[in-house]
Protein backbone atom coordinates (compact mmCIF):
# COMPACT_ATOMS: atom_id res chain seq x y z
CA UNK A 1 -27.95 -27.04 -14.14
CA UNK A 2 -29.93 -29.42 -16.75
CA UNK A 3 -32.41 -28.11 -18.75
CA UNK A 4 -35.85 -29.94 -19.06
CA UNK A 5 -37.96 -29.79 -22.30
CA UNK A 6 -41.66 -28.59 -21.76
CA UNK A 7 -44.35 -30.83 -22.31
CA UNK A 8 -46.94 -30.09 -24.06
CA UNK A 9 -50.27 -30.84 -22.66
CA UNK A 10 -53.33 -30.41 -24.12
CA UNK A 11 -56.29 -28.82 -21.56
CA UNK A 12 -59.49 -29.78 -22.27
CA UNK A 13 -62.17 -27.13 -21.72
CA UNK A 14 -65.36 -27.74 -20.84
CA UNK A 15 -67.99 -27.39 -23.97
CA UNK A 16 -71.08 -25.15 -22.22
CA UNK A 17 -74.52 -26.04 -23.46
CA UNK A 18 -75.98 -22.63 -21.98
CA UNK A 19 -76.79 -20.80 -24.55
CA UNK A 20 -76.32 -16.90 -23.29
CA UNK A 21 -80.18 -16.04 -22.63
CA UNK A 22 -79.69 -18.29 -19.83
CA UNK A 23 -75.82 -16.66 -19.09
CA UNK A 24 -76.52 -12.84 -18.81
CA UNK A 25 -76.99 -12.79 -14.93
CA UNK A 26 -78.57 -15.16 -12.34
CA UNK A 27 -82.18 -14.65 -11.29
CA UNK A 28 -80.71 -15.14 -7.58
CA UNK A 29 -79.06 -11.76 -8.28
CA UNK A 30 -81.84 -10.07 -9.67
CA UNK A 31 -83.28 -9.66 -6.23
CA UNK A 32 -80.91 -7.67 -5.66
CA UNK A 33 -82.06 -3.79 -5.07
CA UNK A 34 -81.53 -2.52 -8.77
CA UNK A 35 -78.77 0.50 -9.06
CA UNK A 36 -79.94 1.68 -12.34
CA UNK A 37 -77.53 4.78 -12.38
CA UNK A 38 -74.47 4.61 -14.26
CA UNK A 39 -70.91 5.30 -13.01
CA UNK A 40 -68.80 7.34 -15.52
CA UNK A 41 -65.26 6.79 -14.01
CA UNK A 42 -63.72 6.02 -10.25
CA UNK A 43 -65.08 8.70 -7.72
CA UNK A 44 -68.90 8.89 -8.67
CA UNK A 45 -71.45 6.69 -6.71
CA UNK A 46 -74.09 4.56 -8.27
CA UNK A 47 -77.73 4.57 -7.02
CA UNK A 48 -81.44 4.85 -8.23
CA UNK A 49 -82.18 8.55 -7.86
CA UNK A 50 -85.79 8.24 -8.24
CA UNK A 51 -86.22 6.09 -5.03
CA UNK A 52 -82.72 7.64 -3.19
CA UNK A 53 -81.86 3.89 -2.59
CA UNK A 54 -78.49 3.66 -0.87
CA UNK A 55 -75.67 2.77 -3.29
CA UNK A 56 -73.87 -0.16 -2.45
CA UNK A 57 -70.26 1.14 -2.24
CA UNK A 58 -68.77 5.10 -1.28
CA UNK A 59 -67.25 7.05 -4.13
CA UNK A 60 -63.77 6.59 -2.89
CA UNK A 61 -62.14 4.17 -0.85
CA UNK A 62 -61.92 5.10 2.45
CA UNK A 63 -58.32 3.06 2.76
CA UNK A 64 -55.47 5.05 3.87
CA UNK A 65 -52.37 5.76 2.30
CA UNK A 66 -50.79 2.49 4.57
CA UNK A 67 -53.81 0.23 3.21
CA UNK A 68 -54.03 -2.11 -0.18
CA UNK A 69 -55.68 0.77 -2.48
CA UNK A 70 -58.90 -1.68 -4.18
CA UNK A 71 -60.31 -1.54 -7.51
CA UNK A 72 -63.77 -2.86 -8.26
CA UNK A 73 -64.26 -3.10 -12.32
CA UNK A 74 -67.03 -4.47 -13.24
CA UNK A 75 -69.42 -4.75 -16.50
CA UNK A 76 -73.01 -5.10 -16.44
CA UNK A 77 -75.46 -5.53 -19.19
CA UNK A 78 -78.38 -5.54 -17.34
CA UNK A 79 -76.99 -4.66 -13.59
CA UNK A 80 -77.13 -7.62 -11.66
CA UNK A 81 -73.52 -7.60 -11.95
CA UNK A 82 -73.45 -4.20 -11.28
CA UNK A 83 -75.05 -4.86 -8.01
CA UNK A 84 -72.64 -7.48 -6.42
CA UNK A 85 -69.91 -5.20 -7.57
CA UNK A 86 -71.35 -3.16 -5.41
CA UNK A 87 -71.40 -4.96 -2.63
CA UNK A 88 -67.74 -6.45 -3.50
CA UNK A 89 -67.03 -2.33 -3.33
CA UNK A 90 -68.30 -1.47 -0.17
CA UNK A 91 -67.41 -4.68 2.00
CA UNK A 92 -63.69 -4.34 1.16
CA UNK A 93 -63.68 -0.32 0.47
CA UNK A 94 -62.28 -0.40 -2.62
CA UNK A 95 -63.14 2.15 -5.53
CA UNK A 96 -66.02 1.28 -7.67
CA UNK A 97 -65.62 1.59 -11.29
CA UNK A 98 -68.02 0.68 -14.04
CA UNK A 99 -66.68 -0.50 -17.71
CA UNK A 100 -69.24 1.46 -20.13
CA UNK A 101 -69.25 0.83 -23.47
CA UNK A 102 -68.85 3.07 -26.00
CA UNK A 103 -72.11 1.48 -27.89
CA UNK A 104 -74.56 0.93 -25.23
CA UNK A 105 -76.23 -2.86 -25.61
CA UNK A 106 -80.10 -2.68 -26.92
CA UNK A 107 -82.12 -5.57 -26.31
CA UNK A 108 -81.77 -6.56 -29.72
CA UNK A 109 -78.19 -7.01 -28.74
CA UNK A 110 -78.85 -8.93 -26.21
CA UNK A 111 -80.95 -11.67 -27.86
CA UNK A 112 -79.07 -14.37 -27.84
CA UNK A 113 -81.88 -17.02 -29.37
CA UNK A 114 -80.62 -14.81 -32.44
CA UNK A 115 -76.85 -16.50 -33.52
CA UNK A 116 -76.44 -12.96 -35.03
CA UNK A 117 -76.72 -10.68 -32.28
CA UNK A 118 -74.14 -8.51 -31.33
CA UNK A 119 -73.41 -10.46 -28.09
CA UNK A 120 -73.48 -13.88 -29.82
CA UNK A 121 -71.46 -11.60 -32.85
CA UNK A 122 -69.00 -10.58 -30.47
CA UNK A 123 -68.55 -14.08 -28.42
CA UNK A 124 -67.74 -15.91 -31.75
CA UNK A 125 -64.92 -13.34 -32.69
CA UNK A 126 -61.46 -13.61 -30.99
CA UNK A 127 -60.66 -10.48 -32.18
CA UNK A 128 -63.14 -8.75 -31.57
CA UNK A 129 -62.93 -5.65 -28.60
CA UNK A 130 -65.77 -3.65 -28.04
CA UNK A 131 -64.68 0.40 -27.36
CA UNK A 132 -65.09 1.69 -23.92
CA UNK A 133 -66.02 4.86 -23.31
CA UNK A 134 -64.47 6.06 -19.81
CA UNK A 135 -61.14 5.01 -18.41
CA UNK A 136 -59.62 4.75 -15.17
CA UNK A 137 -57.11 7.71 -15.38
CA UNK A 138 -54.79 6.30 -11.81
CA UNK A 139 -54.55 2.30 -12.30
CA UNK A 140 -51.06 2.61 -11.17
CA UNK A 141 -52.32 3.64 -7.73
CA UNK A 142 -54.48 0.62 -7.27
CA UNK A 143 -52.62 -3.03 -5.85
CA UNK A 144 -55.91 -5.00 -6.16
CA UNK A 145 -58.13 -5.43 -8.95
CA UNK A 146 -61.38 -7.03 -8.92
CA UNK A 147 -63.29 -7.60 -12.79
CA UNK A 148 -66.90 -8.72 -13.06
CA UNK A 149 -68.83 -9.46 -15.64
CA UNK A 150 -71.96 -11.54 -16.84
CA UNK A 151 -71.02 -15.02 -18.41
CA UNK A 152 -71.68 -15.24 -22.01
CA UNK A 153 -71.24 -18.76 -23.35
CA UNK A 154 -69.18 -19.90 -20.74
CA UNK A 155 -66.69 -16.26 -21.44
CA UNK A 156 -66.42 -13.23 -20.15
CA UNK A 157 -67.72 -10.63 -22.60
CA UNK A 158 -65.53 -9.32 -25.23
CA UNK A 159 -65.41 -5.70 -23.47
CA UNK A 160 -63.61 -7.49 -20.31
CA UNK A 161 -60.50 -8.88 -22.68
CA UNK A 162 -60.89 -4.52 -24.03
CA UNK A 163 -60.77 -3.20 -20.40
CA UNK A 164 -57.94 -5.68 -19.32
CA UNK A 165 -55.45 -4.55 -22.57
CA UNK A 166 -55.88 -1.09 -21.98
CA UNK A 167 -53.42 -0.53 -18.92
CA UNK A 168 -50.46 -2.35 -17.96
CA UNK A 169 -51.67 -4.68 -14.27
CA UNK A 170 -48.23 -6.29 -14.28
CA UNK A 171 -47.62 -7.47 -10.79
CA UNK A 172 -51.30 -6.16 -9.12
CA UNK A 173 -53.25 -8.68 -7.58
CA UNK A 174 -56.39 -9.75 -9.93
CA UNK A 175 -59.51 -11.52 -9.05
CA UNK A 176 -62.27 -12.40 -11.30
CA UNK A 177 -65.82 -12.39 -10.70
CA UNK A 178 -68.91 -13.27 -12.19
CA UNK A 179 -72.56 -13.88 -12.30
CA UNK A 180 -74.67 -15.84 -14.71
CA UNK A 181 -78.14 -18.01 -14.58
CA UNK A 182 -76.25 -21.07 -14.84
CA UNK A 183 -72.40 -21.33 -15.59
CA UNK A 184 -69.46 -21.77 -13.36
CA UNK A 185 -67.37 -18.82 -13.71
CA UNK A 186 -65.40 -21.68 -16.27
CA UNK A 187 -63.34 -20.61 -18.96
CA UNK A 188 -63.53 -16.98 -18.29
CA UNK A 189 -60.56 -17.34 -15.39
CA UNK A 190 -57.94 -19.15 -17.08
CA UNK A 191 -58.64 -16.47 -20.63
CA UNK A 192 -58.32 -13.65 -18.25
CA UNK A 193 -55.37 -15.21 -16.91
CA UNK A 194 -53.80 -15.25 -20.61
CA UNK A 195 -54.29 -11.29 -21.43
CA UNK A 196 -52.71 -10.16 -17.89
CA UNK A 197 -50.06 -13.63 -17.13
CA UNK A 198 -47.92 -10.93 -14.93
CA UNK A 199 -50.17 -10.26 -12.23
CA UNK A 200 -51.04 -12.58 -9.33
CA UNK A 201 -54.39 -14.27 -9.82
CA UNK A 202 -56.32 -15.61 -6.59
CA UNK A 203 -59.27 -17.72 -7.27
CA UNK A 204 -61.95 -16.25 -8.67
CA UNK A 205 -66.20 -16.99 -8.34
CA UNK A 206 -69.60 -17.07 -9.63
CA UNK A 207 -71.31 -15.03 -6.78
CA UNK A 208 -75.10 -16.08 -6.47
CA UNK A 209 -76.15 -14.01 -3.45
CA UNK A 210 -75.11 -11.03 -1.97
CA UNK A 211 -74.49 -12.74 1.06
CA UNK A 212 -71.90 -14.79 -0.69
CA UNK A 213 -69.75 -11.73 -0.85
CA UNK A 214 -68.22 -11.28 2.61
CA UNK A 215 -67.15 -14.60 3.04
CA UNK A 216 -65.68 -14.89 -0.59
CA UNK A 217 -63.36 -11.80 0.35
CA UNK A 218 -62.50 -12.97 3.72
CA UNK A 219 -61.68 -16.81 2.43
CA UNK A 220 -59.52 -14.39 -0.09
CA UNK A 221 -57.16 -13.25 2.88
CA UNK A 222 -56.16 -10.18 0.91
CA UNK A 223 -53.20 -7.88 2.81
CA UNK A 224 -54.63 -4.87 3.75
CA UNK A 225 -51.64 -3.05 4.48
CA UNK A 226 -50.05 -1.63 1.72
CA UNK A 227 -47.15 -3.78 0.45
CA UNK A 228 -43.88 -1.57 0.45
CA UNK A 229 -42.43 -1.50 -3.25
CA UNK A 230 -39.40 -3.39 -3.08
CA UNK A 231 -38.00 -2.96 -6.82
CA UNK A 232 -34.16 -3.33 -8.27
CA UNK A 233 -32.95 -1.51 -11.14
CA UNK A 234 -30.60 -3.55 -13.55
CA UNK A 235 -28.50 -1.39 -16.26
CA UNK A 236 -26.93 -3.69 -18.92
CA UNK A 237 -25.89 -2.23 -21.91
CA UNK A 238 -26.91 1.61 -21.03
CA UNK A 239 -30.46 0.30 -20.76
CA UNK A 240 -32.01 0.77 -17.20
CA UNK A 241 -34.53 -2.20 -16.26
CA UNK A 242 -36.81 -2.31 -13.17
CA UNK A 243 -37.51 -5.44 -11.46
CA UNK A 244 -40.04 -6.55 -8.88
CA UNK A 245 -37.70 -8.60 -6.39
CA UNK A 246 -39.50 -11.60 -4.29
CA UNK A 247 -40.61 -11.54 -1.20
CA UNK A 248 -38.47 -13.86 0.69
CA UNK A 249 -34.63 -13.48 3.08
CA UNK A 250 -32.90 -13.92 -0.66
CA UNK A 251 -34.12 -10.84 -1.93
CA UNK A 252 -34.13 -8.70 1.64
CA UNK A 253 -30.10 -9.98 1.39
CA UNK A 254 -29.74 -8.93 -1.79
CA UNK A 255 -31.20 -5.45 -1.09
CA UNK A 256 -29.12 -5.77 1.61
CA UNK A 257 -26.13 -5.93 -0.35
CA UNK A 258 -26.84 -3.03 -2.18
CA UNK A 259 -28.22 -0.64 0.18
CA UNK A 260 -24.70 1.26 0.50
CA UNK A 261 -23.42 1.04 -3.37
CA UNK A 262 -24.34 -0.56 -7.12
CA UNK A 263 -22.55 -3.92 -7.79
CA UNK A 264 -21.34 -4.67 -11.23
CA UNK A 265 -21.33 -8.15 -12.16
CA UNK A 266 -19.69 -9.35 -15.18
CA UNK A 267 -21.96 -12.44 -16.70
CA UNK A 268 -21.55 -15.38 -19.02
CA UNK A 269 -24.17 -17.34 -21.34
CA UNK A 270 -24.78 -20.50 -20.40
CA UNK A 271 -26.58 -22.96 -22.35
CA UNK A 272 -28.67 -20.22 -24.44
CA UNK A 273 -31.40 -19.36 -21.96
CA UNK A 274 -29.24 -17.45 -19.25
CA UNK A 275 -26.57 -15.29 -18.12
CA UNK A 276 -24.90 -16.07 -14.75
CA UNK A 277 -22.67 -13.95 -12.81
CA UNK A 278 -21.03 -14.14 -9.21
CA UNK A 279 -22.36 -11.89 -6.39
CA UNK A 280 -19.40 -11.69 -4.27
CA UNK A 281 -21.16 -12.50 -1.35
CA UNK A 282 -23.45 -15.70 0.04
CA UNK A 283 -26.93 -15.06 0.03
CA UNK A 284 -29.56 -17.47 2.32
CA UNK A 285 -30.96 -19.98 0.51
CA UNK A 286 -34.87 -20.13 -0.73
CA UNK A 287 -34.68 -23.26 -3.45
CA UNK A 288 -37.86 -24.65 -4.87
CA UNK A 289 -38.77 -26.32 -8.08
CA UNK A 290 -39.61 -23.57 -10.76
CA UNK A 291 -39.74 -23.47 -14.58
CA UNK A 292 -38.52 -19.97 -15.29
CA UNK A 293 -39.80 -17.74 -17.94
CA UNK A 294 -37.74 -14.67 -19.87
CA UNK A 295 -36.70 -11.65 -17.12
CA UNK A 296 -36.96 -14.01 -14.64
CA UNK A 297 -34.03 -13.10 -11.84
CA UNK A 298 -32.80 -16.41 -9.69
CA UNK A 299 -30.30 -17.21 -7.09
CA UNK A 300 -28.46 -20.40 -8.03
CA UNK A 301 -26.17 -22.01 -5.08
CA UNK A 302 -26.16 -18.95 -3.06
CA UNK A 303 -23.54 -16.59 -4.44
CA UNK A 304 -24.68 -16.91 -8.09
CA UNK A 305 -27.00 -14.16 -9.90
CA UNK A 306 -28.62 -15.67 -13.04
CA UNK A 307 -30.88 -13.70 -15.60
CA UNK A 308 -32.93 -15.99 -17.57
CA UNK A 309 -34.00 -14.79 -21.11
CA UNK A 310 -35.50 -18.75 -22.05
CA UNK A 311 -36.91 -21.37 -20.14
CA UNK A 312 -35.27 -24.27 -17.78
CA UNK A 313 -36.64 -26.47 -14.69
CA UNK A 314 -34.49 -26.91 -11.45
CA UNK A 315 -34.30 -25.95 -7.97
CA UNK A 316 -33.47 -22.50 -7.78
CA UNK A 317 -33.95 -19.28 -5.56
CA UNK A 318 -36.22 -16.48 -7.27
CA UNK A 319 -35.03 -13.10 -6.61
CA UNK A 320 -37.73 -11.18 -9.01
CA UNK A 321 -38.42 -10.80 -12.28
CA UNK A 322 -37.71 -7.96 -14.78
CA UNK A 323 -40.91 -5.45 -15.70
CA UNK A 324 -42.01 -4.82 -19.36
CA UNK A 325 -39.64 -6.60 -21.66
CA UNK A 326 -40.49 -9.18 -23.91
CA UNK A 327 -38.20 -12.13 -24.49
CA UNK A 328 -37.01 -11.35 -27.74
CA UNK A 329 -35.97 -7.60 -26.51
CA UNK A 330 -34.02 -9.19 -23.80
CA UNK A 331 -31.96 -11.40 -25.70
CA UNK A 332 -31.58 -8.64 -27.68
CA UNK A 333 -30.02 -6.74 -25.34
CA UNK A 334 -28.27 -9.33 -23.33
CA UNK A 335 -27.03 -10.62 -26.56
CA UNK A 336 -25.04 -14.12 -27.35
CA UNK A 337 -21.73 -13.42 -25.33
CA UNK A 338 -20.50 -12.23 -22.35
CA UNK A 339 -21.99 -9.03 -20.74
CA UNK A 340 -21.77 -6.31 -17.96
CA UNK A 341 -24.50 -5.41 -16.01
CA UNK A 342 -24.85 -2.94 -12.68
CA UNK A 343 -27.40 -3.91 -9.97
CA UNK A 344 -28.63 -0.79 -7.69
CA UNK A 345 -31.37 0.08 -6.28
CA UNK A 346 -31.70 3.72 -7.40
């Protein structure tokens, strides 16, 4: 195996002139009909009491227990976001949930021709994170997450980066949404991207018109039977590690191969960004170019199991990747030698 080194390439974002009077939510939206109520937590529909309009999406999914279980989060200063949320809600049943924040948003907040608003404040700070009031007590339940949100100088506001930090979405399927009078959903995909890198991203859009929405979620092909967990367990050093194994004939064989008992492998370091150990046993073949990252778990010439706590480039087979570790706990616990580890799936 050769090792490559990274490249570093610089991306160039694009610099938006809209300033964010122009960026809170689209006048195309506003036609919407306005849901003025606010929604607490998951379970409790929005709607505009005083004229009993229809909300746009039931309290709780109406999936089964063999369907995709669908989150709709969503964050809406003035509710034209909350409205195609709404609609996003009730098209694919999923659970509507509305961020609050802890500190409502005045209009004083919210005028951005000021450069010291809080919006423009809290835009201009990296660190900051606006509190949130309510929380979704069962995100472990959900498989698909939606987030919307205004666009605020070509970002998603601050409170999105707040909601997204709070729970762990490490191998859910995310998809970002927004609305805005002018600006491409932009910068706010890839920076959402960056706080959650462990979950599956499909594209993401600015949605105009609410009749955008059922042909943005069908173009989506989402799986709306619930995916079977297929997870590993790896014990190395009396440490017990889940993994998320891939969905291909490597990983079925693999599961395969441990369906009856454990298998203890005894690995070596090689080159200081892996361990590699023998299986025992030829596994099908699923090789593609990948760069792998720390915890990922690869299949190198069919018989060889490889833990990678660094980076390298080849054509390999990827078998899963380990949950919740960082890179420098794994090294850490793999450390610079040889090393034992038991593969089960219990």
């Amino acid at each position: 195996m050769k090792r490559f080194l990274a490249v570093c390439m610089t991306l160039i974002l694009p610099f938006y002139l809209f300033g964010c009077g122009n960026q809170t939510e689209s006048s195309s939206v506003s036609d919407f009909t306005s849901k003025a109520a606010e929604q607490s937590s998951v379970g409790s529909k929005t709607g505009n009491e005083a004229d009993s309009a229809e909300t746009g999406a039931d309290s709780e999914s109406e999936t089964g227990s063999d369907e995709t279980k669908i989150l709709v989060a969503y964050f809406s200063a003035t509710g034209t976001t909350r409205t195609v949320a709404e609609e996003i809600a009730e098209t694919s049943g999923g659970d509507l949930f509305e961020i609050v924040p802890a500190e409502p948003y005045s209009d004083e907040d919210l005028d951005y021709g000021n450069d010291s608003c809080r919006a423009n404040r809290e835009q201009n700070d990296d660190n900051a994170r606006p509190a949130i009031s309510n929380a979704v007590e069962n995100i472990e339940d959900y498989d698909v997450v939606f987030i919307g949100h205004p666009i605020w100088w070509g970002k998603e506001p601050k409170i999105i980066d707040t909601f997204l930090e709070s729970y762990d979405f490490s191998g859910k399927t995310m998809i970002d949404f927004c609305t805005s009078g002018g600006s491409g959903i932009g910068q706010s995909e890839s920076s959402l991207k960056e706080i959650c890198p462990d979950s599956e991203w499909l594209e993401g859009r600015r949605l105009g018109d609410s009749s955008e929405v059922a042909e943005w979620l069908e173009s989506l092909e989402l799986n709306t039977e619930k995916r079977e967990e297929s997870v590993m367990y790896i014990t190395v050093n009396g440490r017990k590690l889940t993994a998320d194994l891939a969905d291909n004939s490597s990983a079925e064989a693999l599961k395969e191969l441990l369906k009856d008992d454990p298998l203890t492998i005894d690995m070596s370091d090689y080159s200081n960004f892996e361990k590699v150990g023998g299986l025992g046993a030829e596994l099908p073949r699923n090789d593609e170019q990948i760069t792998t990252e720390a915890g990922d778990l690869i299949l190198y010439q069919g018989n060889q199991f490889v833990i990678y706590y660094d980076t390298n480039s080849w054509d390999f087979t990827r078998l899963g990747k380990i949950r919740d570790i960082s890179q420098e706990e794994l090294k850490e616990l793999l450390g610079g030698g040889d090393v034992t580890v038991t593969l089960s799936l219990e």
